[in-house]
Protein backbone atom coordinates (compact mmCIF):
# COMPACT_ATOMS: atom_id res chain seq x y z
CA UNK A 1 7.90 11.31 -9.29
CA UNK A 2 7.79 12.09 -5.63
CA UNK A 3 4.60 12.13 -3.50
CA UNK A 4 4.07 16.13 -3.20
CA UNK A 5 5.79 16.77 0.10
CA UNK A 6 7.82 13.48 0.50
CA UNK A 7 11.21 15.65 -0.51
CA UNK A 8 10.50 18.63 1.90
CA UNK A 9 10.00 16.19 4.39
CA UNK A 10 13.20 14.35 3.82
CA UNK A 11 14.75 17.41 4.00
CA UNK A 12 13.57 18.64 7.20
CA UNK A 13 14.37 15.46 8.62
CA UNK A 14 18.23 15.58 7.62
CA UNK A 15 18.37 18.72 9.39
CA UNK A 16 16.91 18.07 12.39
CA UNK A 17 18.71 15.13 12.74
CA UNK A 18 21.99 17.01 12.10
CA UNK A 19 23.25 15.28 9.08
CA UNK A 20 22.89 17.96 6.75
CA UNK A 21 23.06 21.61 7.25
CA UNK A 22 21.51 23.14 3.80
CA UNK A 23 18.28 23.29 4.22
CA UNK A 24 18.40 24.50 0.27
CA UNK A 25 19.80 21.09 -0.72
CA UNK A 26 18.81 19.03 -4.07
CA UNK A 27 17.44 15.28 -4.46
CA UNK A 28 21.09 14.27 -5.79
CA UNK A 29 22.58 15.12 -2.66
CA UNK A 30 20.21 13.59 -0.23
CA UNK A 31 20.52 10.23 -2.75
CA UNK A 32 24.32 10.40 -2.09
CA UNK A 33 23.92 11.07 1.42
CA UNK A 34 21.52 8.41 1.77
CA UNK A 35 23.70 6.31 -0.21
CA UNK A 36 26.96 6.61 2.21
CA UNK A 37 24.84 6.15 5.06
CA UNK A 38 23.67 2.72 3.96
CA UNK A 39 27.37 1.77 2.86
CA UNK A 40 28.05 2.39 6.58
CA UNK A 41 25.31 0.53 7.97
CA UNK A 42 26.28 -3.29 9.60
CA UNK A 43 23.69 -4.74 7.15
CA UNK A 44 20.67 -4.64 5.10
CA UNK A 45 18.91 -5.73 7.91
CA UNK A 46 19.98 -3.00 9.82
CA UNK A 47 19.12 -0.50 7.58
CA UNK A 48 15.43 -1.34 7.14
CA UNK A 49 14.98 -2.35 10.65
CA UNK A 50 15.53 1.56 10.95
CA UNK A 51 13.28 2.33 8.26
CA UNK A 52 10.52 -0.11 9.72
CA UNK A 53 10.95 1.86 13.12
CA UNK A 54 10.47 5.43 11.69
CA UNK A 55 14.42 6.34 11.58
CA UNK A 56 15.12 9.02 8.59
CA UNK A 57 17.49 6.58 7.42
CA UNK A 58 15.21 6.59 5.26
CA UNK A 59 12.32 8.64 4.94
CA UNK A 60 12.55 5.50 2.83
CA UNK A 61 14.94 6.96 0.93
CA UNK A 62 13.62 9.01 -0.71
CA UNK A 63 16.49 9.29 -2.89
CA UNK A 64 15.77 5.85 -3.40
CA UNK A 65 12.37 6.97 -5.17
CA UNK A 66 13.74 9.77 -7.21
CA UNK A 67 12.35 9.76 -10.60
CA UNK A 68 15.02 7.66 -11.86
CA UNK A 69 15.13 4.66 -9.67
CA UNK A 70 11.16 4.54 -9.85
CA UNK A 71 12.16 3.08 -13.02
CA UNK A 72 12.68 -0.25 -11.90
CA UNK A 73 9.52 -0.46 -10.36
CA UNK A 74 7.93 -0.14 -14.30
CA UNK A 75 6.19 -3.38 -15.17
CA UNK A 76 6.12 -3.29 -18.99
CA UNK A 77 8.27 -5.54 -21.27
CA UNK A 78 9.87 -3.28 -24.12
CA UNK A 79 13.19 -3.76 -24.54
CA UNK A 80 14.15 -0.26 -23.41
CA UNK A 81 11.67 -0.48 -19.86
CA UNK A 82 13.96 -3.98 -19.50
CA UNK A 83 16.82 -2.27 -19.22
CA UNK A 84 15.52 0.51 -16.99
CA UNK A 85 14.94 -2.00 -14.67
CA UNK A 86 17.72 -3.84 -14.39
CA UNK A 87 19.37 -0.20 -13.83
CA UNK A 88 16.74 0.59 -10.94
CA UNK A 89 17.35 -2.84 -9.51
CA UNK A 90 20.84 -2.45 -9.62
CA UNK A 91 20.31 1.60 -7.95
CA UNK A 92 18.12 0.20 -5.33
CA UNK A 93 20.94 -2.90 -4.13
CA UNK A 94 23.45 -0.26 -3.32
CA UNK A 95 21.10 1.58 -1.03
CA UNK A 96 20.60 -1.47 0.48
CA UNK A 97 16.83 -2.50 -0.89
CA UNK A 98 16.81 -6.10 -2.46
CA UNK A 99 13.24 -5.78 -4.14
CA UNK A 100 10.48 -3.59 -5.02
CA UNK A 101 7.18 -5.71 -4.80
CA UNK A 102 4.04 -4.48 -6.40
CA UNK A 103 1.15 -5.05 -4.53
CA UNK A 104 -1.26 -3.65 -6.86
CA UNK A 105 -3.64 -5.00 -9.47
CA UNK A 106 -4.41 -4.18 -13.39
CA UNK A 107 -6.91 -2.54 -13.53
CA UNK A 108 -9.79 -1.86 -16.26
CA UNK A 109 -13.30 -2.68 -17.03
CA UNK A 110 -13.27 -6.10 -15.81
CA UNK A 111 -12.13 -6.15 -12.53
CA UNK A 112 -14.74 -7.11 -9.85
CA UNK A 113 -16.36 -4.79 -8.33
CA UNK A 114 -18.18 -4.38 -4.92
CA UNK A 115 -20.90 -3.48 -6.09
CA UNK A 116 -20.68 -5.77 -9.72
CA UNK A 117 -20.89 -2.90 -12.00
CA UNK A 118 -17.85 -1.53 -13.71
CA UNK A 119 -15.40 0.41 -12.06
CA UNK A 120 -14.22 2.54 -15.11
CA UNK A 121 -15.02 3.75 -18.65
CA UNK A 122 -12.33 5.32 -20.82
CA UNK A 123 -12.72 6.65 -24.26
CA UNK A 124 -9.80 7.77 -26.45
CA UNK A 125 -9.44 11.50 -27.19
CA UNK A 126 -6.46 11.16 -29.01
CA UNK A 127 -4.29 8.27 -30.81
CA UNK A 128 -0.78 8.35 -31.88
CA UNK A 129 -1.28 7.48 -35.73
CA UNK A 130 -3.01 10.73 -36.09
CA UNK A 131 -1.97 13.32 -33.64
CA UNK A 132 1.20 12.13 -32.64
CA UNK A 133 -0.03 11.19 -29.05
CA UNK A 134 -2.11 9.41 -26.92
CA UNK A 135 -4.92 10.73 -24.28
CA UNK A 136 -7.35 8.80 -22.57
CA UNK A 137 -10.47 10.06 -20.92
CA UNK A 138 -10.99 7.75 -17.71
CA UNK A 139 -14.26 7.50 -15.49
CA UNK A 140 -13.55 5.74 -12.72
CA UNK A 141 -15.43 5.10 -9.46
CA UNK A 142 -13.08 5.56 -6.48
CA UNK A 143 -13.61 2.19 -4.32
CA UNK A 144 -12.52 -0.12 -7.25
CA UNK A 145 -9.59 -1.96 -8.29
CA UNK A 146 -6.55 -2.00 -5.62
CA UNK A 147 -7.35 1.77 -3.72
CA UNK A 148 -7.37 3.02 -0.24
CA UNK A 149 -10.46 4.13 1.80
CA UNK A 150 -9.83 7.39 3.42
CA UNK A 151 -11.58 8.33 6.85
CA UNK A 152 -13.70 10.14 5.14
CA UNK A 153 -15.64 7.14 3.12
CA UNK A 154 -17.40 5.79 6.59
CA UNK A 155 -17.49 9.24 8.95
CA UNK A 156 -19.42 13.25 8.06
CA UNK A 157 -16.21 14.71 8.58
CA UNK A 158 -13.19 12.49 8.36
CA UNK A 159 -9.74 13.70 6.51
CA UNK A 160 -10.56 12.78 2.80
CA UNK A 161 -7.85 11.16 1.19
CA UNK A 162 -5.63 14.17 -0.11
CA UNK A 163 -5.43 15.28 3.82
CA UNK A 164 -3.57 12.15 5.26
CA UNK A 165 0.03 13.15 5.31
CA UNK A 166 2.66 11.23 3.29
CA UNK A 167 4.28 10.10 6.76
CA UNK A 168 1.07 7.93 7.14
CA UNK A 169 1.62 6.55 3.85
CA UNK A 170 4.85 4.68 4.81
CA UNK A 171 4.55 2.04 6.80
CA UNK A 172 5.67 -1.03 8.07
CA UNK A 173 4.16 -3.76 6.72
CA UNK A 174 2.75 -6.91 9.42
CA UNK A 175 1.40 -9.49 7.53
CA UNK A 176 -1.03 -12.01 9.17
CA UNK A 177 -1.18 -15.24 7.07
CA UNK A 178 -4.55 -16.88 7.10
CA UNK A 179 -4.68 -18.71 4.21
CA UNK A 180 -5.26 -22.42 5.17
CA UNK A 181 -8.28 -20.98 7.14
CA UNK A 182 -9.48 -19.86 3.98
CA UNK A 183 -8.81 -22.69 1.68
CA UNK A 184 -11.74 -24.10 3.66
CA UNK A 185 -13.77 -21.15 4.98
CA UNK A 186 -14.43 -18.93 2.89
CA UNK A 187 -16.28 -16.62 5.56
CA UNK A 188 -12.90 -16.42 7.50
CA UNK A 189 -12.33 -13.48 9.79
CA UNK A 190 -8.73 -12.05 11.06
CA UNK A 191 -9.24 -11.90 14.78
CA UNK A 192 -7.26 -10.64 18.03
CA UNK A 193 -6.11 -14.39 18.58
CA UNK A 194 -4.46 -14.09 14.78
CA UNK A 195 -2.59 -10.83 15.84
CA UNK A 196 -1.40 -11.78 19.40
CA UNK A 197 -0.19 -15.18 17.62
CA UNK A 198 1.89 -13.04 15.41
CA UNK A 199 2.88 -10.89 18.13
CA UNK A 200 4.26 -14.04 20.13
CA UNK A 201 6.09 -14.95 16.91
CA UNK A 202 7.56 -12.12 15.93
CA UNK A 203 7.14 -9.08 19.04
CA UNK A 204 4.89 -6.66 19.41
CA UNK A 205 2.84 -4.79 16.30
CA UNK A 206 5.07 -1.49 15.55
CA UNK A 207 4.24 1.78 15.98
CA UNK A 208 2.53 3.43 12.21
CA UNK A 209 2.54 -0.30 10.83
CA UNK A 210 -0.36 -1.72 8.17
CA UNK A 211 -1.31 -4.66 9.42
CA UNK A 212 -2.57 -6.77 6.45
CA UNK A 213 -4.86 -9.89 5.50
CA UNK A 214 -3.18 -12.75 3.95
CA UNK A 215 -6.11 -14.81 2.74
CA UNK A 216 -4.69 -15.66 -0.78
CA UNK A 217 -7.56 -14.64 -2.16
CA UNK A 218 -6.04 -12.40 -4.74
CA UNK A 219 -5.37 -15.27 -6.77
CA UNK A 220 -9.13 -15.01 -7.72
CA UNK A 221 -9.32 -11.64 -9.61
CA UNK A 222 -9.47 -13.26 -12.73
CA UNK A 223 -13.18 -15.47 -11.53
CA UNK A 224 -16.37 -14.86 -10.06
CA UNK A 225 -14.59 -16.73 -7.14
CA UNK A 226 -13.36 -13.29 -6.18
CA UNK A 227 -17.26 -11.72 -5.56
CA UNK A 228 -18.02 -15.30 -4.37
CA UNK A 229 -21.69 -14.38 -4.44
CA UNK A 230 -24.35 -16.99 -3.82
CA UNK A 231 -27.55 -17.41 -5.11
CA UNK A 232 -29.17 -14.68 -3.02
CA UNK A 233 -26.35 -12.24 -3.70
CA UNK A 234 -24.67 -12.05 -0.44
CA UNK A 235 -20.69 -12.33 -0.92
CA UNK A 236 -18.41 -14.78 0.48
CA UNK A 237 -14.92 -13.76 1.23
CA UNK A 238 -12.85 -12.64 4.35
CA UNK A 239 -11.86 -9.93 5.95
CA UNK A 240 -11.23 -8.42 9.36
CA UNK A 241 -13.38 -9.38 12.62
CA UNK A 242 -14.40 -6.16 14.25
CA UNK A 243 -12.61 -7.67 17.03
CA UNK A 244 -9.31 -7.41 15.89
CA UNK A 245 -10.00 -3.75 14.85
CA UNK A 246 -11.17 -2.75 18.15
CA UNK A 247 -7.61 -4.35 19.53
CA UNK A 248 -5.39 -2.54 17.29
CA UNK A 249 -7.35 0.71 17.98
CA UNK A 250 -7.33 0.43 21.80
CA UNK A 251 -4.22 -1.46 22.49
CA UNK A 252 -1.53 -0.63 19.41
CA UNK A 253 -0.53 2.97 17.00
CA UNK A 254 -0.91 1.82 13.43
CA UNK A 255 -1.61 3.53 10.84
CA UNK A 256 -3.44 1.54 8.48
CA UNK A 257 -5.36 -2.12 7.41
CA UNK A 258 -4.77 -4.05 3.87
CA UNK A 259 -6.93 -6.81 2.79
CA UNK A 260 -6.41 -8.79 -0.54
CA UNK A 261 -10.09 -9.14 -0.76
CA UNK A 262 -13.17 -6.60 -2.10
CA UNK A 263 -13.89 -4.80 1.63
CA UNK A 264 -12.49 -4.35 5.10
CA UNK A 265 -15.19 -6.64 6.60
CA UNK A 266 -15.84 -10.18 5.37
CA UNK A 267 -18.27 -10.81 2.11
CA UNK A 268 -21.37 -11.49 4.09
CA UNK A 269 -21.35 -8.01 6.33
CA UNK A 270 -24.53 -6.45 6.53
CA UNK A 271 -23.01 -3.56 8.60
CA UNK A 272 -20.00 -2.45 7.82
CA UNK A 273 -18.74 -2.83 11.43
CA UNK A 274 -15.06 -2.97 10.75
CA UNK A 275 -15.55 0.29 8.14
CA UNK A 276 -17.30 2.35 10.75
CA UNK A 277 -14.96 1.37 13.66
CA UNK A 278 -12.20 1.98 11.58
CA UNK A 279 -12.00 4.55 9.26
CA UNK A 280 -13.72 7.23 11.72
CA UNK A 281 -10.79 7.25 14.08
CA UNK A 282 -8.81 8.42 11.28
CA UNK A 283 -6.93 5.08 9.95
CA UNK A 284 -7.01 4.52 6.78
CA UNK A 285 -7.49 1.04 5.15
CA UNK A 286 -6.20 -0.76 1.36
CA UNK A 287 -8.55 -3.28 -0.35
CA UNK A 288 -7.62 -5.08 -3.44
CA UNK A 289 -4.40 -6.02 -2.72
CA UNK A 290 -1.85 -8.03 -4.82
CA UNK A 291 0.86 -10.07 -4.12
CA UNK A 292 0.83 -10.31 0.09
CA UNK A 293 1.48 -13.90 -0.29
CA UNK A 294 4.64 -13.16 -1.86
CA UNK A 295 6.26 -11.16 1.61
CA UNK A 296 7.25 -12.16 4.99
CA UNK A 297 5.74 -11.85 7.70
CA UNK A 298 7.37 -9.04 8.98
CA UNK A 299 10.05 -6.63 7.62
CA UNK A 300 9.06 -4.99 4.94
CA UNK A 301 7.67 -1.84 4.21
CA UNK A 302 4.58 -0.08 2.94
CA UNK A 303 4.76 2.83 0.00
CA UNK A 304 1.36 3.69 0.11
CA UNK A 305 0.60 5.85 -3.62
CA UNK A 306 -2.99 7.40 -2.03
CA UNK A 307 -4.22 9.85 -5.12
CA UNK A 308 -4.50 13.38 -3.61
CA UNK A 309 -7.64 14.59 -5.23
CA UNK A 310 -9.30 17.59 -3.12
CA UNK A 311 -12.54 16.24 -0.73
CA UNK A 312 -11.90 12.55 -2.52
CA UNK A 313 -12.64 9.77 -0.10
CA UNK A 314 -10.29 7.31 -1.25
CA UNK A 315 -9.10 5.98 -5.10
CA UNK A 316 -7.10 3.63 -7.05
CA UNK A 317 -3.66 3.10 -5.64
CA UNK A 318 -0.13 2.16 -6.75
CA UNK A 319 0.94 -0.13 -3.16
CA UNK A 320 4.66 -1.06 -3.30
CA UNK A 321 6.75 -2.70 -0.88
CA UNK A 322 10.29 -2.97 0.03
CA UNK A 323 12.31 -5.42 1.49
């Protein structure tokens, strides 16, 4: 299913832009317009070079995430959801998209925490054998698990998360690699000298991009290596030097911050700095991300699945990435 407003959007895009004249028309139509317009793109590369830059080509396509094709991004092994996504896979290479990568976690009473406590209760209201269905009643505290921290988690008056627009939500993706740093340090930091490196490599940071953490430390979900607390409690893990923040806030336009770790700032932050400078400017940031290690360095990009509950200020998150 669509993010709510992700189709009207597409829509008024294709008109503006000329390609379309019916304002009144349906998903199947902008899927088969989308469709011909990637058969008469040069090249794959092409086509999400566009998408990266903010070009409708895309709106990512959102014919590409009808109902249908989100089938492929399923992750269960029945033999029915196996052949759904070979079909989505197969959907997704003729608009030009090799993969769908999942970048989030699991999630259930065992994943770390922040805080150490559990991030969610369920109890079952109904079961199959006897009513014909299942229901689950969830409790779940919003800053666990992979989930986004709106503006509104670190300012008085920020945009909670069901007020940042769906064009926010799609970015591209910059990934800044600093895992041999944090093989051996586990206090590592993401600094301005990381992102002007990448920058030198690979041109300047694009407009409404996430720029994300690469520590590798994702790999530790399943240990207490992932809270990395020490005997006094205080956390070891990285995150982003208030430094780097301060760069991408005066000097680029992006739209958002991933980290594969349990907070924007490093483990052993005592003030938040990177929260406070960030999410008050109206940026929002992902924590608990999976998979990073798995992309390039540059050319994918970001499906941000933000939950849209009223005043919430952030939540668990499905992150997906294209490429």
């Amino acid at each position: 299913m669509c993010v709510e407003g992700c189709m009207t959007h597409v829509r008024s895009r294709l008109n503006s832009d000329g390609s379309l004249e019916n304002k009144n028309i349906g998903t199947a139509s902008i899927s088969k317009s989308f469709a011909k317009s990637c058969d008469n793109s040069p090249s794959r590369r092409n086509f999400l070079q566009g998408l990266a830059g903010g070009s409708l080509s895309a709106v990512l396509a959102m014919g590409a995430f009808s109902s249908r094709s989100a089938l492929a991004m399923e992750s269960g092994d029945s033999p029915d959801n196996s052949s759904n996504r070979r079909r989505g896979k197969k959907r997704l290479l003729r608009r030009g998209i090799r993969s769908v990568v999942d970048l989030t976690h699991s999630f259930d009473s065992s994943f770390p925490t922040f805080g150490g406590s559990s991030g969610i209760s369920s109890k079952k209201l109904a079961d199959f054998s006897k009513n014909g269905y299942n229901v689950y009643e969830h409790k779940i505290f919003e800053h666990a698990g992979t989930h986004i921290d709106a503006p509104l988690h670190f300012s008085q008056d920020g945009a909670s998360v069901d007020e940042i627009s769906v064009e926010q939500l799609v970015a591209p993706l910059v990934k800044i690699d600093i895992r041999e740093r944090a093989t051996t340090d586990s206090d590592a930091q993401l600094t301005p000298d990381d992102l002007r490196a990448w920058e030198k490599k690979h041109g300047k940071i694009p407009k409404g991009a996430c720029v994300a953490l690469d520590s590798g430390w994702d790999s530790f979900v399943g240990s207490k290596k992932f809270r990395n607390a020490d005997k006094k409690g205080v956390m070891h893990f990285p995150g982003f030097h208030v430094d780097a923040v301060a760069f991408l806030l005066e000097s680029r336009d992006v739209s958002g911050i991933a980290v594969d770790t349990l907070s924007l700032d490093y483990g052993r932050s005592q003030d938040f700095a990177v929260h406070y400078a960030w999410l008050p400017r109206g940026k929002w940031g992902l924590e608990c991300v999976a998979n990073l290690s798995s992309l390039p360095a540059k050319g994918a990009v970001l499906i941000v699945g933000a939950p849209k509950w009223r005043g919430g200020s952030g939540g668990l998150t499905r992150v997906t990435a294209l490429l």
